[in-house]
N, C-alpha and C. Protein backbone atom coordinates (compact mmCIF):
# COMPACT_ATOMS: atom_id res chain seq x y z
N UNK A 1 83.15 113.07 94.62
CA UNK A 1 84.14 113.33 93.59
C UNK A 1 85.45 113.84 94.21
N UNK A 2 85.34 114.96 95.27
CA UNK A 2 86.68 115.58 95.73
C UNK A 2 87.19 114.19 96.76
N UNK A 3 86.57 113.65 97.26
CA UNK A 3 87.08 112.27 97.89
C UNK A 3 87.82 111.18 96.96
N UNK A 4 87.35 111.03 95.56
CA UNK A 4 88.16 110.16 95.25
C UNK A 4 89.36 110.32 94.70
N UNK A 5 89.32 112.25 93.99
CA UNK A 5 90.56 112.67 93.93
C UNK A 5 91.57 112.73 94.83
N UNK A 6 91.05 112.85 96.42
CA UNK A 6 92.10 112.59 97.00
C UNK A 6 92.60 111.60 97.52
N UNK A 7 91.51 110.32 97.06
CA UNK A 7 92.25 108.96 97.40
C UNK A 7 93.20 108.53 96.18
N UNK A 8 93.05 109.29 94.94
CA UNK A 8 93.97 108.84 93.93
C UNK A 8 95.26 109.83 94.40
N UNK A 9 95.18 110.88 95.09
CA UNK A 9 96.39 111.21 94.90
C UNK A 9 97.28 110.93 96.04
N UNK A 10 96.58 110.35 97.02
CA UNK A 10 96.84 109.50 98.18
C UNK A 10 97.67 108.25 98.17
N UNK A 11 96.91 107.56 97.36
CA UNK A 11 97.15 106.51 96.37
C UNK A 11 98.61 106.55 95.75
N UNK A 12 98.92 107.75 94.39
CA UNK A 12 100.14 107.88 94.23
C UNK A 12 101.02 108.12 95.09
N UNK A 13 100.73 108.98 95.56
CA UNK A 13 101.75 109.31 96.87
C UNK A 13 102.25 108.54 97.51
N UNK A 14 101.53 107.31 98.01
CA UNK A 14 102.24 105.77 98.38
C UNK A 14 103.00 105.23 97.56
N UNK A 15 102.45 105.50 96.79
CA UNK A 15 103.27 104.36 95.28
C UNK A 15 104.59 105.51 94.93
N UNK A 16 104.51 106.34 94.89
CA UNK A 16 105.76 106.93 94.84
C UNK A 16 107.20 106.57 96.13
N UNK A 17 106.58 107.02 97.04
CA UNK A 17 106.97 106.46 98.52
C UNK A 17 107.66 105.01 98.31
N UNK A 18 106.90 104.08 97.76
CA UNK A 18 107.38 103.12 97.86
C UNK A 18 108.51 102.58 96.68
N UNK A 19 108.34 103.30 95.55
CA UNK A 19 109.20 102.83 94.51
C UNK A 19 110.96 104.05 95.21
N UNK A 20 110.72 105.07 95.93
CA UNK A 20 111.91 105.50 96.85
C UNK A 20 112.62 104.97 98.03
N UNK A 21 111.77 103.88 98.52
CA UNK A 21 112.15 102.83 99.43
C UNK A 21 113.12 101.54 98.83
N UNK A 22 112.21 101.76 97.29
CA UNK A 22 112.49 100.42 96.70
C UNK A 22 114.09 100.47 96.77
N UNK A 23 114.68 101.55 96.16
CA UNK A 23 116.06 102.13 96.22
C UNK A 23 116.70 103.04 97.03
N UNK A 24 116.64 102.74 98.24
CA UNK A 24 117.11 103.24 99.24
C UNK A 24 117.15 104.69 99.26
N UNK A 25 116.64 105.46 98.83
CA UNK A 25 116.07 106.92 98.45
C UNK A 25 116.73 107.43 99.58
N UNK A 26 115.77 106.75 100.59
CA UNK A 26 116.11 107.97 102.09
C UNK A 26 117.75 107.54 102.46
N UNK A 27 118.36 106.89 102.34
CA UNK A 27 119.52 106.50 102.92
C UNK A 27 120.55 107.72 101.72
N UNK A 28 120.21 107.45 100.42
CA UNK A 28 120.82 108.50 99.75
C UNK A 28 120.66 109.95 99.91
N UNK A 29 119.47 110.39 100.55
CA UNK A 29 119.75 111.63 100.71
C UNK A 29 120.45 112.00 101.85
N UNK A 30 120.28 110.89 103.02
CA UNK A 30 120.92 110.55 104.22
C UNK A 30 122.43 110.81 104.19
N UNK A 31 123.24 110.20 103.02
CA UNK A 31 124.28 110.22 102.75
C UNK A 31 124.62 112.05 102.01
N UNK A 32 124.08 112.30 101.66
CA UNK A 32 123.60 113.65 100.60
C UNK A 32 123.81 114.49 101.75
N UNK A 33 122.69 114.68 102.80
CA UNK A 33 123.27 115.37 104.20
C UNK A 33 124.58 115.57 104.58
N UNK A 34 125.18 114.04 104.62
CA UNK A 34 126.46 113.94 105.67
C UNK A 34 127.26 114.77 104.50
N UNK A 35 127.42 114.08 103.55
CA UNK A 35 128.68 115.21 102.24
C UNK A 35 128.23 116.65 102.46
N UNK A 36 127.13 117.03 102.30
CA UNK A 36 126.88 118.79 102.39
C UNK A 36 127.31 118.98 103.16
N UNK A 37 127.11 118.15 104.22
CA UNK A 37 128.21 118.90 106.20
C UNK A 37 129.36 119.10 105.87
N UNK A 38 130.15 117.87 105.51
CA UNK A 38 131.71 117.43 105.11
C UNK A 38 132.06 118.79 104.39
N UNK A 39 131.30 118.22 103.21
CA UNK A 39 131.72 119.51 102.17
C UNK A 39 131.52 121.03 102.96
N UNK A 40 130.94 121.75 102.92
CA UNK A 40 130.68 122.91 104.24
C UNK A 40 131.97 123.04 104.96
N UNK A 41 131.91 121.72 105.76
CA UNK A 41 133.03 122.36 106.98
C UNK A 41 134.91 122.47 106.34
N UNK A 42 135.06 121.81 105.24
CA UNK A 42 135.61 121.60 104.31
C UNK A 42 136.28 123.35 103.79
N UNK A 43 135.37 123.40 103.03
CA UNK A 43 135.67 124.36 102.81
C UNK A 43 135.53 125.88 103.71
N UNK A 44 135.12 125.52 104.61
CA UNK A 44 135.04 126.65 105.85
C UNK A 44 137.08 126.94 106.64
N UNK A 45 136.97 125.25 106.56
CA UNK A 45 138.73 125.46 107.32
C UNK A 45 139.50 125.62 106.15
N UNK A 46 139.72 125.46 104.70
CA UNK A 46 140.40 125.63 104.07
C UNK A 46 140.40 127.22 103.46
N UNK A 47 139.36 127.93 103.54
CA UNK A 47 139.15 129.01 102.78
C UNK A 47 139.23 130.14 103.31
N UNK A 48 140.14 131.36 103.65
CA UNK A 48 140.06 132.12 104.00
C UNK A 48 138.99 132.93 104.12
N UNK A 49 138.70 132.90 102.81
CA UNK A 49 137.37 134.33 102.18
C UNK A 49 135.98 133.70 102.78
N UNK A 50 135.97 132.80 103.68
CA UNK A 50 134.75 132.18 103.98
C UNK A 50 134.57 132.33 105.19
N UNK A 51 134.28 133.21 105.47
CA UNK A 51 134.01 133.95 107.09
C UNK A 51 133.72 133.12 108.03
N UNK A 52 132.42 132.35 108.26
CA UNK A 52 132.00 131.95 109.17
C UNK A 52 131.46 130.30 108.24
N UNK A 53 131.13 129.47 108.98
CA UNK A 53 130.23 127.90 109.10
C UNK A 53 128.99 128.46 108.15
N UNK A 54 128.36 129.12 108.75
CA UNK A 54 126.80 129.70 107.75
C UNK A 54 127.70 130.15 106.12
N UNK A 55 128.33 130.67 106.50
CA UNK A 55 128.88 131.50 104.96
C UNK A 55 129.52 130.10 103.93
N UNK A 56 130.09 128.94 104.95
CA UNK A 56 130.35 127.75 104.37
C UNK A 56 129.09 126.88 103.60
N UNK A 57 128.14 126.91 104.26
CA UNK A 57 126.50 126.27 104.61
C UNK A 57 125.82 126.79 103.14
N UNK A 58 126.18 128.65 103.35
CA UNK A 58 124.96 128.96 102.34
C UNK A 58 125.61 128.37 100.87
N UNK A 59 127.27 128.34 101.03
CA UNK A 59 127.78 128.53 99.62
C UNK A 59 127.90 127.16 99.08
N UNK A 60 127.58 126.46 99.72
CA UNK A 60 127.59 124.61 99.32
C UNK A 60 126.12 124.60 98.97
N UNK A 61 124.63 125.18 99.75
CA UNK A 61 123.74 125.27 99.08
C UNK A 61 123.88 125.75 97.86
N UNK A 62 124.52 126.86 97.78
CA UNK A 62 124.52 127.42 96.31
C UNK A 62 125.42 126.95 95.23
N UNK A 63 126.16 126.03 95.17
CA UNK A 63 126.61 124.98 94.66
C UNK A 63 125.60 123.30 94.41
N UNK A 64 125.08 123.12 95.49
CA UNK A 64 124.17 122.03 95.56
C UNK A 64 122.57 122.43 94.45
N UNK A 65 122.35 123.27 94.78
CA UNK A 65 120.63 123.67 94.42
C UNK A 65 121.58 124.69 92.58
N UNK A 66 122.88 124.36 92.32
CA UNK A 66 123.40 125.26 90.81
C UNK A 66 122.80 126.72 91.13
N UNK A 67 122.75 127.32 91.91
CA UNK A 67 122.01 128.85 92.02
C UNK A 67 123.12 129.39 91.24
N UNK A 68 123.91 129.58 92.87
CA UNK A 68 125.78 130.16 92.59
C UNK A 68 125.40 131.72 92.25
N UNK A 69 124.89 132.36 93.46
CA UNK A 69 124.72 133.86 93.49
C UNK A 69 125.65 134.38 92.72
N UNK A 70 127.18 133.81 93.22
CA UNK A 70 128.00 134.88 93.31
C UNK A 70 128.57 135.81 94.50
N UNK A 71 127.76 135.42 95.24
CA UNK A 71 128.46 136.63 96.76
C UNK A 71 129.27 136.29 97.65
N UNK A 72 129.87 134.99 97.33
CA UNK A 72 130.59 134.07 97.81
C UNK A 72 131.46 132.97 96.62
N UNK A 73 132.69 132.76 96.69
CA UNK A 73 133.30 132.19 95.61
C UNK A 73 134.46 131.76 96.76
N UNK A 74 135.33 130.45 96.25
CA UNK A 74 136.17 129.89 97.35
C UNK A 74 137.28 129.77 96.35
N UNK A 75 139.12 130.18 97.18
CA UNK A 75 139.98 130.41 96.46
C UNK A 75 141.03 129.35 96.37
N UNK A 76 141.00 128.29 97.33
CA UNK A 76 141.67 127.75 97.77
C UNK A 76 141.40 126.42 96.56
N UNK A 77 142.62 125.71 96.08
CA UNK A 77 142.60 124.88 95.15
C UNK A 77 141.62 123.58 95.54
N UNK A 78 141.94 123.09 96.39
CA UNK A 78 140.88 122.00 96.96
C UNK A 78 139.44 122.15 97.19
N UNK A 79 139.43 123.44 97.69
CA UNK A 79 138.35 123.83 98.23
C UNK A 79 137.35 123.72 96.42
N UNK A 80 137.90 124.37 96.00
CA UNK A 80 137.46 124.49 94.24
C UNK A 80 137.39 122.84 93.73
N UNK A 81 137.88 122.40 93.84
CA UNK A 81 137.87 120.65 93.27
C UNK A 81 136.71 120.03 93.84
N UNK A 82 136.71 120.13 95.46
CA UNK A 82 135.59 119.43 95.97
C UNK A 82 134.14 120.17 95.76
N UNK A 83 134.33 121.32 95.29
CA UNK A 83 133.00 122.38 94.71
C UNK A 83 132.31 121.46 93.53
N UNK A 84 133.85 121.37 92.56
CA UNK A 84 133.29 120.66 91.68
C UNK A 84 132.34 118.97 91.41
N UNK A 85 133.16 118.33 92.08
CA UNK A 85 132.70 116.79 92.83
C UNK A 85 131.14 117.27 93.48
N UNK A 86 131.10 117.91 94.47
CA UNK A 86 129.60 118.22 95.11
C UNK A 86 128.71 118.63 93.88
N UNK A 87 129.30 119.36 92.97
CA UNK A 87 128.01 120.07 92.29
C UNK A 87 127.58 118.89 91.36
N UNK A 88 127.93 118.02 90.61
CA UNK A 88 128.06 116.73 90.31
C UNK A 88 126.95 115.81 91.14
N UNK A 89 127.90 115.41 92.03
CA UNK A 89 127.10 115.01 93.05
C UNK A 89 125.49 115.30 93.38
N UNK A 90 125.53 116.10 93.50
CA UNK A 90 123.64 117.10 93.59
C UNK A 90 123.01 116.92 92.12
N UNK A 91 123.85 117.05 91.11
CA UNK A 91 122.76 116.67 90.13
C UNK A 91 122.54 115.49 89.90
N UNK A 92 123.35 114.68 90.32
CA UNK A 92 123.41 113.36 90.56
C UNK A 92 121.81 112.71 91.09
N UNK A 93 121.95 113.36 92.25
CA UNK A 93 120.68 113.32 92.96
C UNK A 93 119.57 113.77 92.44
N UNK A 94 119.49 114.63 91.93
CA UNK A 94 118.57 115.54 91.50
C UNK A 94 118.05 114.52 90.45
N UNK A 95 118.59 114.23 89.54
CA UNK A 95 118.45 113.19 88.15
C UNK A 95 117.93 111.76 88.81
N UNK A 96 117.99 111.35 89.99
CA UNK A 96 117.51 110.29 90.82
C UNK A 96 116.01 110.22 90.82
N UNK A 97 116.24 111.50 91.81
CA UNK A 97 115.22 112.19 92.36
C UNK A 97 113.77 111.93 90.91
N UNK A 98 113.92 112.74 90.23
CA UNK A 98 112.84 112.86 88.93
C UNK A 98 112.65 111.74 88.46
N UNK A 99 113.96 110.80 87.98
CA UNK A 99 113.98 109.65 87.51
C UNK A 99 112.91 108.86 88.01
N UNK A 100 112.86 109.06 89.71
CA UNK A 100 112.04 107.52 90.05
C UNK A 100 110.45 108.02 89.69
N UNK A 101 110.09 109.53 90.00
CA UNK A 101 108.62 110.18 89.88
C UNK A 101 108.28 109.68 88.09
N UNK A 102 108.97 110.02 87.11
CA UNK A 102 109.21 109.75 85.84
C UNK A 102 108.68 108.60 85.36
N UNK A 103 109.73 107.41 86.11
CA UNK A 103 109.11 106.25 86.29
C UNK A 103 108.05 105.39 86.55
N UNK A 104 107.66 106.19 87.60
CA UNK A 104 106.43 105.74 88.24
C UNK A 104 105.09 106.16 87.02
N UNK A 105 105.50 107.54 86.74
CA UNK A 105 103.83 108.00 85.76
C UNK A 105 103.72 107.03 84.36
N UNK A 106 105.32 106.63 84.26
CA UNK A 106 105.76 105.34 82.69
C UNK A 106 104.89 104.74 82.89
N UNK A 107 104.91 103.98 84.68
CA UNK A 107 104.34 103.47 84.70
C UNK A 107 102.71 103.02 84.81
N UNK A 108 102.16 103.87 85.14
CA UNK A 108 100.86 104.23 85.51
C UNK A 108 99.99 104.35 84.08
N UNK A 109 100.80 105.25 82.99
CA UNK A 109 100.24 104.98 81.73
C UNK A 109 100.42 103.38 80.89
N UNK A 110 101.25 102.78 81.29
CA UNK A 110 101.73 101.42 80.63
C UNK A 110 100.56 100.52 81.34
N UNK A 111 100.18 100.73 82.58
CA UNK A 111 99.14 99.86 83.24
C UNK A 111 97.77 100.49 82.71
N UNK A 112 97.79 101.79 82.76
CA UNK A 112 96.33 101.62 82.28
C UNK A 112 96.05 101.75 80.65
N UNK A 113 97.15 101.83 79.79
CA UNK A 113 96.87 101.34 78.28
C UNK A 113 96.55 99.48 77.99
N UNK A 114 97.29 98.72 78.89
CA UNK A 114 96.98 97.16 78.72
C UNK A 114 95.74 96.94 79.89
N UNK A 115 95.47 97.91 80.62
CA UNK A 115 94.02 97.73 80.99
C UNK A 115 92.70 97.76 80.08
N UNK A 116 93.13 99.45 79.52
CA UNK A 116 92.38 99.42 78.65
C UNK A 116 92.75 98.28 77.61
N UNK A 117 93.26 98.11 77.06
CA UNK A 117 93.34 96.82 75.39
C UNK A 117 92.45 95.68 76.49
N UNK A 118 93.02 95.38 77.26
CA UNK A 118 92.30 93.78 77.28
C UNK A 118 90.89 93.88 78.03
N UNK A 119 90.38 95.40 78.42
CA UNK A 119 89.19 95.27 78.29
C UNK A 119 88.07 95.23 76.92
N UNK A 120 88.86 96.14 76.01
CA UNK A 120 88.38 95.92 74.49
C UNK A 120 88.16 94.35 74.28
N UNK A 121 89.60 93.83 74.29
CA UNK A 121 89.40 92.29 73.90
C UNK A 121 88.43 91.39 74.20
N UNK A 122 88.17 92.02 76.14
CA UNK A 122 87.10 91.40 76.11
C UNK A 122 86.23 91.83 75.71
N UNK A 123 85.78 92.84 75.54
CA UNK A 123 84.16 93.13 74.47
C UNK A 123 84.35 92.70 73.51
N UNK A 124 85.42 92.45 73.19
CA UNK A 124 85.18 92.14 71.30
C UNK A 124 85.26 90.54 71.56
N UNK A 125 85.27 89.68 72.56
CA UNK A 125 84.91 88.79 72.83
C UNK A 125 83.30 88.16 73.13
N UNK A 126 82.34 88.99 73.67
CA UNK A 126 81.11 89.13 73.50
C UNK A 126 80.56 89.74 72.78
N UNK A 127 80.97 90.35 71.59
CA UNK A 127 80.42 90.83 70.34
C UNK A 127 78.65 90.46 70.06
N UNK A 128 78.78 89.14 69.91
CA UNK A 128 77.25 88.86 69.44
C UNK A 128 76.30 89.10 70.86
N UNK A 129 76.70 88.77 71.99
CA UNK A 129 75.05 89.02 73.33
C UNK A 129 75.52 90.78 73.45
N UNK A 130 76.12 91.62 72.85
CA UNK A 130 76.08 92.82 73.03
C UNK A 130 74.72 93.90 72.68
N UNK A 131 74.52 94.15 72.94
CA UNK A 131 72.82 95.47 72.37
C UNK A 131 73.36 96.32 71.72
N UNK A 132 72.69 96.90 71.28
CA UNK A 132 72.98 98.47 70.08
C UNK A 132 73.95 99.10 70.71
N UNK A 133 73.01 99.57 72.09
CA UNK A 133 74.00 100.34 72.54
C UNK A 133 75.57 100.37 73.03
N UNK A 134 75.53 98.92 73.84
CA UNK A 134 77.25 98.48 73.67
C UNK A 134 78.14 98.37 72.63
N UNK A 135 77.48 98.23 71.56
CA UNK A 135 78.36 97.94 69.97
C UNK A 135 78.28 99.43 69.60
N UNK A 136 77.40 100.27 69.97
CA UNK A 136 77.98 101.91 69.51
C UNK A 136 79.26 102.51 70.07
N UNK A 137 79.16 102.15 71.75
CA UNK A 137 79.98 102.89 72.38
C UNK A 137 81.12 101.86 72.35
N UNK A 138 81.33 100.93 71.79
CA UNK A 138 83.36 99.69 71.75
C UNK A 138 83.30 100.80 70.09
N UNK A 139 82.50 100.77 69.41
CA UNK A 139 82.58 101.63 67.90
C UNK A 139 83.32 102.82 68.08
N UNK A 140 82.94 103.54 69.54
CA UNK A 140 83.31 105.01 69.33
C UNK A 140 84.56 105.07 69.94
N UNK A 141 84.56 104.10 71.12
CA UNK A 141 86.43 103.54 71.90
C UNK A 141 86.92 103.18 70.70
N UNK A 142 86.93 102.49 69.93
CA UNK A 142 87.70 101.60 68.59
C UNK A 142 87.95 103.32 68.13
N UNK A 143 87.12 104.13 67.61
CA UNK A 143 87.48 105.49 66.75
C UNK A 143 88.21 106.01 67.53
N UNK A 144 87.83 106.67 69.07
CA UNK A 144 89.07 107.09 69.92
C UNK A 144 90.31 106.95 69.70
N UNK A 145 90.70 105.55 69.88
CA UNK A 145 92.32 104.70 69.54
C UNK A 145 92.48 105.10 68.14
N UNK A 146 91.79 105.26 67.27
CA UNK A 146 92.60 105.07 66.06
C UNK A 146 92.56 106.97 65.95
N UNK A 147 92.20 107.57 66.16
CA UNK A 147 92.83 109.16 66.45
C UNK A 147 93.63 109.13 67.45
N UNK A 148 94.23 108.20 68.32
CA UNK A 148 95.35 108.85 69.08
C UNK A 148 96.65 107.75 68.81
N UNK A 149 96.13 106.88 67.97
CA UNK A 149 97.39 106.72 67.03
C UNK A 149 97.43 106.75 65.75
């Protein structure tokens, strides 16, 4: 049993993997990297109040990840514009990001609801060589479906 749970979640885990390939996932976060640098060093040379590269680093994280402590704020007009564009940007990603996982479970329930129907169909295709007991239990699947819609 603990083996096949972890071949199903093995399983997804590929299939996720692969629907992030499908759309160049890694190249976008790839790109996502290079702007956080840009942006960072960006506002490191333009901003007085921004001490050091790390103090640039943490405050674009905290713009990127919407934290925005507060223990750091940038004064410089540009520096503020491209804050805004990045923070954008990251949710941008972020909304990607979920979108494709989202997608994938759409999908996983959409495959196994027309799994299930056209296995019904076929039982209700052998109806008559069925035994008691098969015609109880398509009876009690048939009641199932009609309580969950």
């Amino acid at each position: 049993m603990g083996k096949d749970i972890l071949k199903t979640v093995y399983l997804q885990l590929v299939a996720i993997h692969r629907s992030y390939k499908l759309v160049h996932f890694d190249l976008m976060m790839l790109l996502y990297l290079v702007v956080y640098g840009i942006v960072s060093f960006v506002v490191w040379l333009l901003d007085p109040d921004v001490k050091g590269l790390s103090d640039a680093l943490w405050f674009t994280f905290q713009t990127g990840t919407t934290i925005g402590y507060g223990d750091l704020i940038v004064n410089n007009w540009f520096a503020r514009i491209l804050t805004v564009f990045f923070s954008i940007y990251s949710m941008v990603m972020v909304a990607i990001f979920t979108g494709i996982i989202a997608g994938y479970f759409v999908e996983v329930i959409k495959t196994e609801a027309k799994e299930s129907a056209i296995k019904f169909l076929l039982d209700l295709e052998r109806l008559p060589e069925m035994s008691k007991e098969e015609l109880i239990e398509l009876s009690a699947r048939a009641k199932r479906f009609l309580k969950v819609q």
